[in-house]
Protein backbone atom coordinates (compact mmCIF):
# COMPACT_ATOMS: atom_id res chain seq x y z
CA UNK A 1 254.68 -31.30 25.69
CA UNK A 2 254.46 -28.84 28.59
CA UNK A 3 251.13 -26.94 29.71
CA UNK A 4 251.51 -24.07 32.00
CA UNK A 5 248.56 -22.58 33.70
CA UNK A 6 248.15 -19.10 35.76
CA UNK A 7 246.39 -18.87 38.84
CA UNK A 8 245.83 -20.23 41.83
CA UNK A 9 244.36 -23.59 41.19
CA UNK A 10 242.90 -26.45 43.10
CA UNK A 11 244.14 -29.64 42.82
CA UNK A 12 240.92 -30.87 41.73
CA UNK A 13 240.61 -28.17 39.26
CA UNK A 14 244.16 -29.06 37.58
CA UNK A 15 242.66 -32.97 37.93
CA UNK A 16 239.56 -31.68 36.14
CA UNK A 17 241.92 -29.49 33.21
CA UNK A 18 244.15 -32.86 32.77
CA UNK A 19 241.37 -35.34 32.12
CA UNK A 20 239.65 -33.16 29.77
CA UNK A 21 243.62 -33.06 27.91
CA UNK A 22 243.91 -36.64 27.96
CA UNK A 23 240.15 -37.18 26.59
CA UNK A 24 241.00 -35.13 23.78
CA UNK A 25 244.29 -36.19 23.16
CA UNK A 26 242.36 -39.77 23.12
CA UNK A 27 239.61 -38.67 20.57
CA UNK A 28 242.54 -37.07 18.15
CA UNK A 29 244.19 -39.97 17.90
CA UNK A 30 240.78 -42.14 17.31
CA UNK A 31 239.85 -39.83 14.53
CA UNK A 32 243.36 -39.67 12.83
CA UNK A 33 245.10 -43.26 13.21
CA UNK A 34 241.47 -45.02 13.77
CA UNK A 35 242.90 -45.99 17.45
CA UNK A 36 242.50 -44.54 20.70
CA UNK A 37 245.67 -43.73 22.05
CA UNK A 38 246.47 -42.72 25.68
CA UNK A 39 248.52 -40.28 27.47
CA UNK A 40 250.20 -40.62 31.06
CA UNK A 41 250.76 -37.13 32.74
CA UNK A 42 252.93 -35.43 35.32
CA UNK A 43 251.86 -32.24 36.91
CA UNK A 44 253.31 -29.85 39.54
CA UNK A 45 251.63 -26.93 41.09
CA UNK A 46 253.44 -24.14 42.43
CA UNK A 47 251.57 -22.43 45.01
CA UNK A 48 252.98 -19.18 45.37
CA UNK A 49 256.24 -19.35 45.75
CA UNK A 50 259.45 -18.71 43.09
CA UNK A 51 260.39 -21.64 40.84
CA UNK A 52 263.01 -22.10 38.51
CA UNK A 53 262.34 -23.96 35.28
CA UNK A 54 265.07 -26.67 35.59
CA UNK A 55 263.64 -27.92 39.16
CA UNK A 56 260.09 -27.49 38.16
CA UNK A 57 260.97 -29.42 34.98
CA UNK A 58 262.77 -32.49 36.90
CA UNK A 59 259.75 -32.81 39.29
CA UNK A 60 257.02 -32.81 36.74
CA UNK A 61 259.51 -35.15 34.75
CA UNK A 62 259.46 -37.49 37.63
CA UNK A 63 255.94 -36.93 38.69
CA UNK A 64 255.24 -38.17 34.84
CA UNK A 65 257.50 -41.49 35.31
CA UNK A 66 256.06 -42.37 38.05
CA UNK A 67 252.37 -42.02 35.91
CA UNK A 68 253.75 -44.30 33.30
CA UNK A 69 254.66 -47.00 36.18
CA UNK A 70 251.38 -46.99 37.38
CA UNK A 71 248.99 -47.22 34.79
CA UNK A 72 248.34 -46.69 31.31
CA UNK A 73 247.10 -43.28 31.09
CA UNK A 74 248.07 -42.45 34.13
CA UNK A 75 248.21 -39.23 36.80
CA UNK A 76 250.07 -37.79 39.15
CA UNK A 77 249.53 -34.40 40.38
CA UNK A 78 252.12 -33.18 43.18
CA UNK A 79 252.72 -29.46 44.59
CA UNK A 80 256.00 -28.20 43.71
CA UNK A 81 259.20 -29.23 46.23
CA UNK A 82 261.58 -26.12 47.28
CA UNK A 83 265.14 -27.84 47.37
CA UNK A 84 268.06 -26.84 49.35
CA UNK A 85 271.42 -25.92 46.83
CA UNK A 86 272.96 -29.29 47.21
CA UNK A 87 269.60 -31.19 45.07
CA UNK A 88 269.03 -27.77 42.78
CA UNK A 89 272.75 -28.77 41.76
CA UNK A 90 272.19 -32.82 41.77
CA UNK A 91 268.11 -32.20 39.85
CA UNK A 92 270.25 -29.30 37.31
CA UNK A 93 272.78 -32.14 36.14
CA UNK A 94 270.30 -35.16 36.06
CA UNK A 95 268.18 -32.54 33.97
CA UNK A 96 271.32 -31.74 31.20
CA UNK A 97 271.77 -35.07 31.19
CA UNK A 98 268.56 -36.31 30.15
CA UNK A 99 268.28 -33.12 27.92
CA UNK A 100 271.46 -34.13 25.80
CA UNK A 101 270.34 -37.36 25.20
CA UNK A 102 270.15 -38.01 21.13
C-alpha cells in the first residue's frame, strides 16, 4: 500500500508516523489471525521540489527492498533523488516492468 503525507516533515516525524503504522498493522493482525505479523517499509520524502510518480515510486520501491534485506520489520527512510533523463528513462522501464508482472 502507499501512504502519502503533506507537509514539510522531519525525518524523525515520518520515523515517528511509520512506527505507529507498523504497530498497528502488528496489533490487526494479532487480533484477526491470533499472530502478530510484521511489516517492512520504504519511505521517500520530497522536500520541496517536483516529483513524478513513476521515480518517486521506484525509489520508495527500492528504499522498501532494501528494508526487507535488513530486518524483519524493517525501515528505511531516504529523501527523494532528482535523476538526470537517462535514469528517469532506465527507473520508468524497470517500473513497467515490475508493474506487468502477473
Amino acid at each position: 500500500f502507499i501512504v502519502l503525507m503533506r507537509g514539510s516533515l522531519a525525518t524523525h516525524v515520518v520515523a515517528a508516523k511509520l512506527a505507529s503504522l507498523q504497530q498497528a498493522f502488528s496489533n490487526a493482525t494479532e487480533a484477526s489471525v491470533g499472530a502478530r505479523m510484521t511489516c517492512s517499509v520504504g519511505a521517500i520524502i520530497a522536500r520541496e521540489q517536483p516529483v513524478d510518480f513513476d521515480s518517486l515510486f521506484v525509489q520508495a520501491d527500492d528504499a522498501l527492498y532494501e528494508a526487507k534485506r535488513g530486518q524483519k520489520g524493517g525501515v528505511v527512510i531516504r529523501d527523494f533523488r532528482t535523476l538526470d533523463a537517462s535514469a528517469r528513462g532506465e527507473s520508468a522501464a524497470a517500473f513497467g516492468a515490475v508493474r506487468n508482472l502477473p
